[in-house]
N, C-alpha and C. Protein backbone atom coordinates (compact mmCIF):
# COMPACT_ATOMS: atom_id res chain seq x y z
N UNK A 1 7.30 -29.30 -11.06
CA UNK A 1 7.16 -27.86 -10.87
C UNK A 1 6.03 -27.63 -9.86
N UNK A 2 6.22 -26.58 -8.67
CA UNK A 2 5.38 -26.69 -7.88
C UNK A 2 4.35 -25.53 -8.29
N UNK A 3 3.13 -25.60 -7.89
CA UNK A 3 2.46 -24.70 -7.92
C UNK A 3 2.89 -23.30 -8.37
N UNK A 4 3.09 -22.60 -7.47
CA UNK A 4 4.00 -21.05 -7.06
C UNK A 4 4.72 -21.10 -8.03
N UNK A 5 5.94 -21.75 -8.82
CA UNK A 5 6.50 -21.49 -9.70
C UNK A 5 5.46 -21.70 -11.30
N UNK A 6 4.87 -22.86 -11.27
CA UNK A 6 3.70 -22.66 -12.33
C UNK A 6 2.97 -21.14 -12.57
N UNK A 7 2.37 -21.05 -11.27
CA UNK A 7 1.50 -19.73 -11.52
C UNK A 7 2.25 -18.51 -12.23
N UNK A 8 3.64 -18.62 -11.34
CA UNK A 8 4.88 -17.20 -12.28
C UNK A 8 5.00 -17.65 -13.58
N UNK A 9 5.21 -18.90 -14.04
CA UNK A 9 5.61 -19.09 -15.62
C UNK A 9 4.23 -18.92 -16.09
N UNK A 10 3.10 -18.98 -15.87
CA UNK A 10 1.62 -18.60 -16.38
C UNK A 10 1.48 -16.80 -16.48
N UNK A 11 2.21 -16.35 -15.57
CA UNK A 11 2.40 -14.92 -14.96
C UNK A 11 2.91 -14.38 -16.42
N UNK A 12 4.07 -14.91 -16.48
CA UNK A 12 4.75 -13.99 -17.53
C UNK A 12 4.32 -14.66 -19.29
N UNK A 13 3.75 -15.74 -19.17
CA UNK A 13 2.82 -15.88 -20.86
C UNK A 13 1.43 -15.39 -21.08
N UNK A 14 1.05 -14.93 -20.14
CA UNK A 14 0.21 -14.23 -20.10
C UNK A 14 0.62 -12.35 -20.08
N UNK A 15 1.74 -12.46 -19.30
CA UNK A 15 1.85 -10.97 -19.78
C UNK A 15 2.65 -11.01 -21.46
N UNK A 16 3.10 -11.50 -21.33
CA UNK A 16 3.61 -11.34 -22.90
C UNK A 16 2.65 -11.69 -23.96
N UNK A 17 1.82 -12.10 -24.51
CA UNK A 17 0.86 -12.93 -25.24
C UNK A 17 -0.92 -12.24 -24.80
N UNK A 18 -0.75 -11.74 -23.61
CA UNK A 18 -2.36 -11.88 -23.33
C UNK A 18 -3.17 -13.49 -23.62
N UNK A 19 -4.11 -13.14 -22.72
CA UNK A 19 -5.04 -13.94 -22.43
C UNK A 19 -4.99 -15.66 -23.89
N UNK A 20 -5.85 -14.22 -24.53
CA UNK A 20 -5.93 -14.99 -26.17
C UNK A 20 -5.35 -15.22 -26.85
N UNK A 21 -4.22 -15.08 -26.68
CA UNK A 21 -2.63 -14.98 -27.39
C UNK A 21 -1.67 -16.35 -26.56
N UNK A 22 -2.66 -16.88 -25.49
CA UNK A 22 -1.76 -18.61 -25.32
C UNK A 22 -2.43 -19.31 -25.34
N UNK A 23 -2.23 -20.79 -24.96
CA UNK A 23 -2.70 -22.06 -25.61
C UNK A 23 -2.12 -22.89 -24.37
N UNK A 24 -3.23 -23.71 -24.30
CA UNK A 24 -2.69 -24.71 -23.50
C UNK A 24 -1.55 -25.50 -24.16
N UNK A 25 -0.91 -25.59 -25.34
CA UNK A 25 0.11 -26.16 -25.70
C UNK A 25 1.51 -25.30 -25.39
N UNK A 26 1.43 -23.70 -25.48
CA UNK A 26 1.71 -22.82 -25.25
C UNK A 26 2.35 -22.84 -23.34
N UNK A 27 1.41 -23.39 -22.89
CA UNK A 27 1.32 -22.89 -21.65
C UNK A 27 2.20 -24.60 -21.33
N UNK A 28 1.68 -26.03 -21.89
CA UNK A 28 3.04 -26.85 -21.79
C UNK A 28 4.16 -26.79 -22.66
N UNK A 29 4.08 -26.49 -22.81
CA UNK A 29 5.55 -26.07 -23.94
C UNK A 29 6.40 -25.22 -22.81
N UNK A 30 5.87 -24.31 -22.33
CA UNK A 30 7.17 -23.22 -21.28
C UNK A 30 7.03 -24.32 -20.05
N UNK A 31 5.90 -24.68 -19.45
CA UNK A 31 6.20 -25.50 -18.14
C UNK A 31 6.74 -26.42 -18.62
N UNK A 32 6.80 -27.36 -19.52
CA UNK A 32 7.59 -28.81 -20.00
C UNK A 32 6.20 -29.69 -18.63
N UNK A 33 5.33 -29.13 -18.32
CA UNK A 33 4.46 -30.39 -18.39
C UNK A 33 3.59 -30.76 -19.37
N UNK A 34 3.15 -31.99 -19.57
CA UNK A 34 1.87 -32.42 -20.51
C UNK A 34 0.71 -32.02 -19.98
N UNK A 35 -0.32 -31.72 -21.00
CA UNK A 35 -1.60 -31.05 -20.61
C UNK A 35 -2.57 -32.17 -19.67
N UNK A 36 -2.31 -33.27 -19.38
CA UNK A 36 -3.41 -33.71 -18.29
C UNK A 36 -2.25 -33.41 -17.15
N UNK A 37 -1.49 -33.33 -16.84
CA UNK A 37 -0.70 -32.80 -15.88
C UNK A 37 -1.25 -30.88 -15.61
N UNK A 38 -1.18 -30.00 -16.53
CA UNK A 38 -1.66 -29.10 -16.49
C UNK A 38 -3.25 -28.88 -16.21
N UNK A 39 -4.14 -30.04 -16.48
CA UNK A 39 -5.45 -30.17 -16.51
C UNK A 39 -5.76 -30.77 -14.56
N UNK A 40 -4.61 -31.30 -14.19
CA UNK A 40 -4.67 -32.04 -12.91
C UNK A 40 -4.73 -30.72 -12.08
N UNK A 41 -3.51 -30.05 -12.08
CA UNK A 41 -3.78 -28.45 -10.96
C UNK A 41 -4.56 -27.40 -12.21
N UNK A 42 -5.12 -27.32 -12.95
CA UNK A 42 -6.08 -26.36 -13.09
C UNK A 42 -7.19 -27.43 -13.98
N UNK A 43 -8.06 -27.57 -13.35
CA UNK A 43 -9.46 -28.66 -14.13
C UNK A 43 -9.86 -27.73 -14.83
N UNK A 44 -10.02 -26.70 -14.48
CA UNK A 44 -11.19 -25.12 -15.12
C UNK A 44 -10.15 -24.60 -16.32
N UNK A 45 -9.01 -25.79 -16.87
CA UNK A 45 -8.28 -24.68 -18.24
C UNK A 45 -7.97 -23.71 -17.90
N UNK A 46 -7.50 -22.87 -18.97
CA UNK A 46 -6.98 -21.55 -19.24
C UNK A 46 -7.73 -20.64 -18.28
N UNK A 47 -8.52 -20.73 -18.15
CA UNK A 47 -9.60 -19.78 -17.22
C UNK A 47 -8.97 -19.35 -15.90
N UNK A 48 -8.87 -20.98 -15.62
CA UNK A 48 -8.96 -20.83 -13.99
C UNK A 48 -7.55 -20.80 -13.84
N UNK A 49 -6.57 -21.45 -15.00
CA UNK A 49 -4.65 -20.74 -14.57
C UNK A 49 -4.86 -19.10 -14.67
N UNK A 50 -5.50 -18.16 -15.76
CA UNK A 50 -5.72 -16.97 -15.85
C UNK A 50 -6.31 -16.56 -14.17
N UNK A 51 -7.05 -17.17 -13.47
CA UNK A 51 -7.47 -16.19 -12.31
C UNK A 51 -7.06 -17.12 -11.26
N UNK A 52 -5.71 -18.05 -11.48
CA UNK A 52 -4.88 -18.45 -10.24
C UNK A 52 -3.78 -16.72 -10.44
N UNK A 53 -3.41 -16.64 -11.89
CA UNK A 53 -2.09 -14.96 -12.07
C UNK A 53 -2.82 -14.13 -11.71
N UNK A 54 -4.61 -14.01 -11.39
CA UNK A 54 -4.67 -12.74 -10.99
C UNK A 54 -4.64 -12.80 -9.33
N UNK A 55 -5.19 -14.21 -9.14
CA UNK A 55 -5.30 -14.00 -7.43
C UNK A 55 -3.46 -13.53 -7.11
N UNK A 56 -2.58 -14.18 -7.80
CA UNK A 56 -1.34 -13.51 -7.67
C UNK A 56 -1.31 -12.47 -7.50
N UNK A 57 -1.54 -11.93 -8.71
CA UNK A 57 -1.34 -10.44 -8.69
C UNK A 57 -2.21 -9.36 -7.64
N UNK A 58 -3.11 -10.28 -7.14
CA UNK A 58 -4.34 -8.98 -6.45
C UNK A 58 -3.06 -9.56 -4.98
N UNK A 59 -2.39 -10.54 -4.34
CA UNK A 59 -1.53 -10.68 -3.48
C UNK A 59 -0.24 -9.21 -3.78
N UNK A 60 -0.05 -9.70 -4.84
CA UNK A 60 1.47 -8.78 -4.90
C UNK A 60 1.13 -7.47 -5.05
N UNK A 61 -0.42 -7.03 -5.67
CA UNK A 61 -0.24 -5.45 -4.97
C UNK A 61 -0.57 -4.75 -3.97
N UNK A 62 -1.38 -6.13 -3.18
CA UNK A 62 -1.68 -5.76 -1.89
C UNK A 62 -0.37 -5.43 -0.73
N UNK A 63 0.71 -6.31 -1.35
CA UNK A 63 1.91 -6.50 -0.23
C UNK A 63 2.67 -5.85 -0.95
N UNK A 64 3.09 -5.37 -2.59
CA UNK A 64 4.03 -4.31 -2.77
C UNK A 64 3.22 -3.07 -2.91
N UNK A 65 2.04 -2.76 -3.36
CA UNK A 65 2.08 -1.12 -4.00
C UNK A 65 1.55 -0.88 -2.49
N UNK A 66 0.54 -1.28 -1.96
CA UNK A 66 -0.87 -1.01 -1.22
C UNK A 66 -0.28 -0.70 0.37
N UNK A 67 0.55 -1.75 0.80
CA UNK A 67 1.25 -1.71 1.87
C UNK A 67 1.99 -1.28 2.26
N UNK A 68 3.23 -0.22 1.15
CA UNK A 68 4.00 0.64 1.54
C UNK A 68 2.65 2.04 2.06
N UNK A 69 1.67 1.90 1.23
CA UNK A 69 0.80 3.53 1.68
C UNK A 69 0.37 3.38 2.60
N UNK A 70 0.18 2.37 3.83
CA UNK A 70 -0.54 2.07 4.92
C UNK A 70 0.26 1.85 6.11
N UNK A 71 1.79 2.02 5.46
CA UNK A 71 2.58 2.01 6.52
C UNK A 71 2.82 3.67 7.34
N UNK A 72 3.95 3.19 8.34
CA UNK A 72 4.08 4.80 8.90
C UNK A 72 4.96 5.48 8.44
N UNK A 73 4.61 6.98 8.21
CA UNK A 73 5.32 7.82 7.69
C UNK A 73 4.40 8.86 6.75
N UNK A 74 5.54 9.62 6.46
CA UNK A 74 5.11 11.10 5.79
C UNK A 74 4.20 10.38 4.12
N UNK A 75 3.20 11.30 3.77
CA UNK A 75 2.73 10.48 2.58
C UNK A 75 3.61 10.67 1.60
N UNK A 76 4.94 11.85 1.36
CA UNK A 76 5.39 12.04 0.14
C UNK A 76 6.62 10.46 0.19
N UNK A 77 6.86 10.24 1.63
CA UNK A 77 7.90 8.63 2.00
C UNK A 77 7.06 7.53 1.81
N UNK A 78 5.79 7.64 1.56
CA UNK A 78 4.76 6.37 1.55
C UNK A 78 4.95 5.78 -0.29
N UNK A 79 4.98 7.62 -0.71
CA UNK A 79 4.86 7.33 -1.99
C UNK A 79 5.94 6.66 -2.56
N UNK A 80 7.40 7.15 -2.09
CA UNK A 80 8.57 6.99 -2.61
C UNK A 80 8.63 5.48 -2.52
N UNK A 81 8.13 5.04 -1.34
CA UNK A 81 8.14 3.43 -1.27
C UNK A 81 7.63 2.71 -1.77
N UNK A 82 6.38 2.98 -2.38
CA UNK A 82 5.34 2.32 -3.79
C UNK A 82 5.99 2.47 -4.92
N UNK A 83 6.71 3.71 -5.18
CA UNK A 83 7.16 4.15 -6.66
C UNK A 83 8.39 2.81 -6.98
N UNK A 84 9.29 2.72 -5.93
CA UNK A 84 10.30 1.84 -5.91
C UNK A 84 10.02 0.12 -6.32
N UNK A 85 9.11 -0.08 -5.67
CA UNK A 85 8.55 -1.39 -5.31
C UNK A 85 7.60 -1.79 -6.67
N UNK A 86 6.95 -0.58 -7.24
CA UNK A 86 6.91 -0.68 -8.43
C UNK A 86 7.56 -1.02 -9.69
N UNK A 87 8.65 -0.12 -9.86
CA UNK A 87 9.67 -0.16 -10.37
C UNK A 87 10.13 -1.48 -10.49
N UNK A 88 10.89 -2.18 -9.10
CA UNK A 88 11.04 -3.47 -9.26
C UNK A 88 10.56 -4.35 -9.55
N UNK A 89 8.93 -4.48 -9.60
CA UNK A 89 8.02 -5.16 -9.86
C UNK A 89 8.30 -5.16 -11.21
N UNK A 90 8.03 -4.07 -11.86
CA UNK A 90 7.88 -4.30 -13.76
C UNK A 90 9.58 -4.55 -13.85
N UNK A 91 10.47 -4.56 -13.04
CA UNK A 91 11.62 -4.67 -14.01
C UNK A 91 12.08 -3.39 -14.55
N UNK A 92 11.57 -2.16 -14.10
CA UNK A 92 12.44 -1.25 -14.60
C UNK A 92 11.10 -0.41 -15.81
N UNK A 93 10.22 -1.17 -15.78
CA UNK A 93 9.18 -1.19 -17.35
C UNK A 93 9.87 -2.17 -18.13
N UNK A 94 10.39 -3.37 -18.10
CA UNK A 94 10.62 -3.93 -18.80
C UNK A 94 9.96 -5.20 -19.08
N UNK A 95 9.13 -5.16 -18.31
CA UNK A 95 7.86 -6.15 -17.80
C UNK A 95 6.39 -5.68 -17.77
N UNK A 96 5.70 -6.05 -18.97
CA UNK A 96 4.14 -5.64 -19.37
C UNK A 96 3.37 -5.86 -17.95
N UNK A 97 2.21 -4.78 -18.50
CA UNK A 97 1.24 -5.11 -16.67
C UNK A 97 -0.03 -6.18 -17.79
N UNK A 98 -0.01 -7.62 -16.71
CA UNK A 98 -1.04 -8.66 -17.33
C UNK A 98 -2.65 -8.10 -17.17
N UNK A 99 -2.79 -6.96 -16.89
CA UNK A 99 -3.58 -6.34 -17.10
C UNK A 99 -4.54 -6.00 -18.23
N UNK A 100 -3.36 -5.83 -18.70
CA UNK A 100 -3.82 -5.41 -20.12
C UNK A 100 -3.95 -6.68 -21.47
N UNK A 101 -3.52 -7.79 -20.64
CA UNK A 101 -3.51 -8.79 -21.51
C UNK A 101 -4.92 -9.52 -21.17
N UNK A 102 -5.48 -9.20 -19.80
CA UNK A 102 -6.58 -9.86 -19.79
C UNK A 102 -8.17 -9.08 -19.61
N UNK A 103 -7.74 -7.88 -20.33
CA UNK A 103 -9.21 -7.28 -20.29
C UNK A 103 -9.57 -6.87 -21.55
N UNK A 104 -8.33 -7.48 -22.79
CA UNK A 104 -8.85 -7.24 -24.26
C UNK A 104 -9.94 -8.39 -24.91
N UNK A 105 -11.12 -7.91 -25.30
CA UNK A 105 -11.51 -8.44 -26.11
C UNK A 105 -12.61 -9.60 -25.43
N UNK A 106 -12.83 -10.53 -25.52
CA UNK A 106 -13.81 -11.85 -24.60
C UNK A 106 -12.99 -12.00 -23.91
N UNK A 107 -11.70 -11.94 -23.78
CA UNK A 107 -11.03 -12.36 -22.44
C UNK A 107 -11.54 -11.65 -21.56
N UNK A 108 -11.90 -10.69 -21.34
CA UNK A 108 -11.92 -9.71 -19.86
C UNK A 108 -13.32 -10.16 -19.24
N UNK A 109 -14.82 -10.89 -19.81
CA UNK A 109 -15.90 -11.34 -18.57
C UNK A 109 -15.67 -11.66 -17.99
N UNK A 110 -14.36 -13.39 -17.62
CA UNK A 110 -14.07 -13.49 -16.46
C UNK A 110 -13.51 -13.11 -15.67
N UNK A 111 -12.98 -11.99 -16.11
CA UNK A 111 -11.77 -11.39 -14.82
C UNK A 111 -12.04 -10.13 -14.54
N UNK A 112 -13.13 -9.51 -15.05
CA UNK A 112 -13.01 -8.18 -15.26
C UNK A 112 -13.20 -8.10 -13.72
N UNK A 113 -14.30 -8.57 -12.91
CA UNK A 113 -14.72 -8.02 -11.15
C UNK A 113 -13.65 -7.92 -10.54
N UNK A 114 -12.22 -9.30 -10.85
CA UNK A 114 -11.63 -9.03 -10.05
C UNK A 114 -10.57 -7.99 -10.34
N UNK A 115 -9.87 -7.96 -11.55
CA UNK A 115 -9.32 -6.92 -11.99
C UNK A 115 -9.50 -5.53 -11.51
N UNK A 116 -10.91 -4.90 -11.46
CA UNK A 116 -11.36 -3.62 -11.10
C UNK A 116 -11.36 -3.81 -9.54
N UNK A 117 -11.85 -4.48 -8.47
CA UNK A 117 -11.71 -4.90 -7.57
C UNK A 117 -10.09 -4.35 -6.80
N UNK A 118 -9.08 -5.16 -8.10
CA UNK A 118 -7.58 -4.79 -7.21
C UNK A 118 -6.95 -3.83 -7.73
N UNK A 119 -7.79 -2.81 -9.01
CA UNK A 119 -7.28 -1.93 -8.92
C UNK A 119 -8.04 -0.59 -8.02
N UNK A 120 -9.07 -1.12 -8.32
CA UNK A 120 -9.91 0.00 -7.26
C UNK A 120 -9.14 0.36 -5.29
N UNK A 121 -8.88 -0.98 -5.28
CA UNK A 121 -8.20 -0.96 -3.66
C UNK A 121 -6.99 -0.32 -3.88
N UNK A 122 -6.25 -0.26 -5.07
CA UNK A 122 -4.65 0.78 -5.49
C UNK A 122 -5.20 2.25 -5.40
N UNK A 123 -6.00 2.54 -5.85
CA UNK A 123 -6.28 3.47 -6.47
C UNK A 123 -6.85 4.41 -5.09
N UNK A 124 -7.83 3.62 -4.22
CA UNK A 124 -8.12 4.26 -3.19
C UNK A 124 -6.87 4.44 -2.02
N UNK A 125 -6.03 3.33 -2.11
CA UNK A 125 -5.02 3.97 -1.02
C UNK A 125 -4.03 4.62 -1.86
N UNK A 126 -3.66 5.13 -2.81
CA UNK A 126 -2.99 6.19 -3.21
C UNK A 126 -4.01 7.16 -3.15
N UNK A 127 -5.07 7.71 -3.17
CA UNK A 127 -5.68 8.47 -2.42
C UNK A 127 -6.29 9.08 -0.83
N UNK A 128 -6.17 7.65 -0.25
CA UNK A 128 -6.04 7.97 1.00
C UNK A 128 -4.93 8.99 1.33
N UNK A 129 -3.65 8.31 0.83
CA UNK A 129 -2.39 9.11 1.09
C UNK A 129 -2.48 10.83 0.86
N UNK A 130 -3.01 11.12 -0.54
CA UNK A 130 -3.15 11.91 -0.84
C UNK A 130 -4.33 13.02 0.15
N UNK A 131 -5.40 12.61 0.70
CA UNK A 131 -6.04 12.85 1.68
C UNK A 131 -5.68 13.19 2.77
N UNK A 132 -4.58 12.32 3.26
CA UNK A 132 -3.67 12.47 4.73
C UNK A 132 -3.22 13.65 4.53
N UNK A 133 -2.44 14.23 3.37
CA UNK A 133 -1.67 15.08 2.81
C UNK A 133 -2.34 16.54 2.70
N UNK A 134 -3.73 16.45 2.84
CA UNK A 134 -4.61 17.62 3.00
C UNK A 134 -5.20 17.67 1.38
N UNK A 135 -4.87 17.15 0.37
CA UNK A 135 -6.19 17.11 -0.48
C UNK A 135 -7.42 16.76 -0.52
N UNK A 136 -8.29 17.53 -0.93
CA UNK A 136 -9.81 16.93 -0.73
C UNK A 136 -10.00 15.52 -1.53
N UNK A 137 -10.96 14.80 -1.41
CA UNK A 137 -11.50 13.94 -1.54
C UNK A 137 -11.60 13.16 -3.09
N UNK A 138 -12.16 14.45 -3.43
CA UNK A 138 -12.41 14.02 -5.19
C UNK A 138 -11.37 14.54 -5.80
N UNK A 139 -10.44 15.24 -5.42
CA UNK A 139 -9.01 16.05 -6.62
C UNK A 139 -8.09 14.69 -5.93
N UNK A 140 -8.17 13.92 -4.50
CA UNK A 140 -7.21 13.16 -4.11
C UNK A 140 -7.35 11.61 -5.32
N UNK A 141 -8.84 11.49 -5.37
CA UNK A 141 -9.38 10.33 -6.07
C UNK A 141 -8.79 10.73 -7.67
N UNK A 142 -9.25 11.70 -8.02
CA UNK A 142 -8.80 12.25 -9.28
C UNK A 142 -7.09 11.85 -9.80
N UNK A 143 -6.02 12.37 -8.55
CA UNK A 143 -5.04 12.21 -8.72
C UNK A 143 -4.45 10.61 -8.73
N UNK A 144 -4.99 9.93 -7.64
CA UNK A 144 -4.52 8.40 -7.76
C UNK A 144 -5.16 7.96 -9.05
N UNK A 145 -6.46 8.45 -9.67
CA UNK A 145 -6.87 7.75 -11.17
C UNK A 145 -5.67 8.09 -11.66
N UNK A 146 -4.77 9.58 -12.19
CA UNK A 146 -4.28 10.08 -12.72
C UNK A 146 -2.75 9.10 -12.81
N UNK A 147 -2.51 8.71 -11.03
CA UNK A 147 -1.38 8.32 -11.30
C UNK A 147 -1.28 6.55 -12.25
N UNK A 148 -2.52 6.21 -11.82
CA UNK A 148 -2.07 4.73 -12.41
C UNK A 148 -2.43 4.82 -13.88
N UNK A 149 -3.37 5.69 -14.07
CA UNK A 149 -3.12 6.15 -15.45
C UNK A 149 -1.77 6.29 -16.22
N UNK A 150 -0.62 6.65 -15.54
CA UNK A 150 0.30 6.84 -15.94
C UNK A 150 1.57 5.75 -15.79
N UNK A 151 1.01 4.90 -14.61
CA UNK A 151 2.06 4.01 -14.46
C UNK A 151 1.89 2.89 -15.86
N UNK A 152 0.32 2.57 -16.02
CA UNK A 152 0.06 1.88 -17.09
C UNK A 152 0.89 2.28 -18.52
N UNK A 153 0.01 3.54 -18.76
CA UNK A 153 0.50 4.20 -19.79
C UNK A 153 2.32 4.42 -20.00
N UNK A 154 2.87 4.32 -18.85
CA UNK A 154 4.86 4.19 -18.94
C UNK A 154 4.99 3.02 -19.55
N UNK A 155 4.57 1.88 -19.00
CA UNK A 155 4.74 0.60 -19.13
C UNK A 155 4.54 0.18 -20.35
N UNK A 156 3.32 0.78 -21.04
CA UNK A 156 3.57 0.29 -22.70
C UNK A 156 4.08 1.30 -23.31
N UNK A 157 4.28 2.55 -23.09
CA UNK A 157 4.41 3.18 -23.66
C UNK A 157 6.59 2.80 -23.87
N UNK A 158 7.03 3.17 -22.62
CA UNK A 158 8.33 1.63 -22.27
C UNK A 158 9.03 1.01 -23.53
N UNK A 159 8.39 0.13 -23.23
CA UNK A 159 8.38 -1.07 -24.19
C UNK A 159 8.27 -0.87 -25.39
N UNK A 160 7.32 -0.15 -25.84
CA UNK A 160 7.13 0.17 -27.38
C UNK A 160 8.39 1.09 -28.15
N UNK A 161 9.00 2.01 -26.85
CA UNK A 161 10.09 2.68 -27.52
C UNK A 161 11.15 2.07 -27.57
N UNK A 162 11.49 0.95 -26.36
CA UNK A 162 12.17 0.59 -25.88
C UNK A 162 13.34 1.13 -25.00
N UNK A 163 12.97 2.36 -24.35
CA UNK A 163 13.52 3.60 -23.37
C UNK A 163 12.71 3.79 -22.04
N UNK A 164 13.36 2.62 -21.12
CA UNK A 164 12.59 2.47 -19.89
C UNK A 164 12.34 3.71 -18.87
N UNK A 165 13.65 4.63 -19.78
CA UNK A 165 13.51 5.77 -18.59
C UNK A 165 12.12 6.64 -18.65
N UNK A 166 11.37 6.06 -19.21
CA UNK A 166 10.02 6.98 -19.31
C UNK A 166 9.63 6.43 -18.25
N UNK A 167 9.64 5.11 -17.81
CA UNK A 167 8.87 4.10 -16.80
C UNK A 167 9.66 4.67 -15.61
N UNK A 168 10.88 4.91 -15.45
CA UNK A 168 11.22 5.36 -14.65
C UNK A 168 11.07 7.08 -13.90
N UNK A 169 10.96 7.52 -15.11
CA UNK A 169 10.20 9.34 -14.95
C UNK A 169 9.30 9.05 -14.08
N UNK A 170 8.27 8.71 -14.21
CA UNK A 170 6.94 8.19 -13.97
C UNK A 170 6.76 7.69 -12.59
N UNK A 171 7.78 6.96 -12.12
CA UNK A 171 7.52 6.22 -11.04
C UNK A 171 8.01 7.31 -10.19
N UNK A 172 9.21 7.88 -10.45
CA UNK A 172 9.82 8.67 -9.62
C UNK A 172 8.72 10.19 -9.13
N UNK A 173 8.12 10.28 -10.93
CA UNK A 173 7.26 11.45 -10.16
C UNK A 173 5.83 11.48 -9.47
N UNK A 174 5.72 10.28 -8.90
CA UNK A 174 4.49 9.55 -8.52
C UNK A 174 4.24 10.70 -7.40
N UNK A 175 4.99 10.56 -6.54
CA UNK A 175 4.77 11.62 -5.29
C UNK A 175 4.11 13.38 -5.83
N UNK A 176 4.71 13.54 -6.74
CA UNK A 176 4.57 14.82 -7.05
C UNK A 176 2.71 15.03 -8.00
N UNK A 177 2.78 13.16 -8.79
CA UNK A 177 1.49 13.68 -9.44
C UNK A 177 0.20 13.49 -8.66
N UNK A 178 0.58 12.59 -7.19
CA UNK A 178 -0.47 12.67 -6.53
C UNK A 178 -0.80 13.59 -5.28
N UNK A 179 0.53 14.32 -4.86
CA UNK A 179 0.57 15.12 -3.58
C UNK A 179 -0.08 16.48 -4.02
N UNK A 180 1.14 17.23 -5.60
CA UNK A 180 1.08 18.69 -5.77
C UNK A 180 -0.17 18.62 -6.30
């Protein structure tokens, strides 16, 4: 198993389970490698596979959410293109954000800088957009808190009912909760 596919099968036991909720037996058991094989590409344990899924993840929202808002076009088409790319990302909401699996509890000291780090960079270019758009500064900042507030909040909220179309409400009205 190469790297890149390791890090995704680490990706998704970690979103399902959180942090504290796997095991390096856990973690060979889904790869079908043995743990000095697992110990060979990550020496640093659980730790350092946990912040190989986030350097992932700080990649994939730089190139899906972050990069549709920096492209050209109208901001309410910038949005529509994040909302989508979102969407596909979780699966519809059918796919937990590992977010939340790694900032409960002692899990979150090591990850917390970078965590806030890649959401802070989401958060400011859905406000940029919102800025372009003629909102001021702090109601634009206000609104991108507001929206990922809500993308989070779909996502478990999702799952827990098991009625994705909330995740999908949500994404769709992204434009509207950060523009109007």
């Amino acid at each position: 198993m190469d790297k890149s596919a390791l890090v995704s099968e680490l990706l998704e036991l970690f979103r399902q389970h959180g942090y504290e909720g796997v095991s390096i037996g856990d973690v060979s058991k889904a790869t079908g490698l043995g743990k000095s094989s697992l110990y060979h590409h990550f020496p640093g344990g659980k730790e350092e596979m946990a912040l190989e899924v986030l350097g992932h993840i700080d990649m994939a929202v730089k190139q899906y959410f972050i990069a549709p808002l920096k492209a050209e076009g109208a901001p309410e088409a910038k949005l529509k293109a994040m909302a989508k790319t979102i969407e596909e990302f979780y699966e519809g909401g059918r796919k937990g954000c590992i977010v939340d699996g790694l900032t409960l509890g002692a899990a979150s000291a090591p990850f917390q800088e970078l965590i806030r780090n890649c959401l802070e960079a989401w958060i400011e270019a859905m406000a940029a957009v919102a800025k372009e758009h003629g909102v001021s500064e702090k109601l634009a900042r206000e609104r991108a808190e507001n929206a990922l507030i809500a993308i989070e909040g779909a996502l478990v909220v999702s799952r827990a009912l098991q009625n994705y179309q909330i995740f999908k409400r949500v994404t769709r009205n992204l434009p509207r909760l950060i523009l109007d």
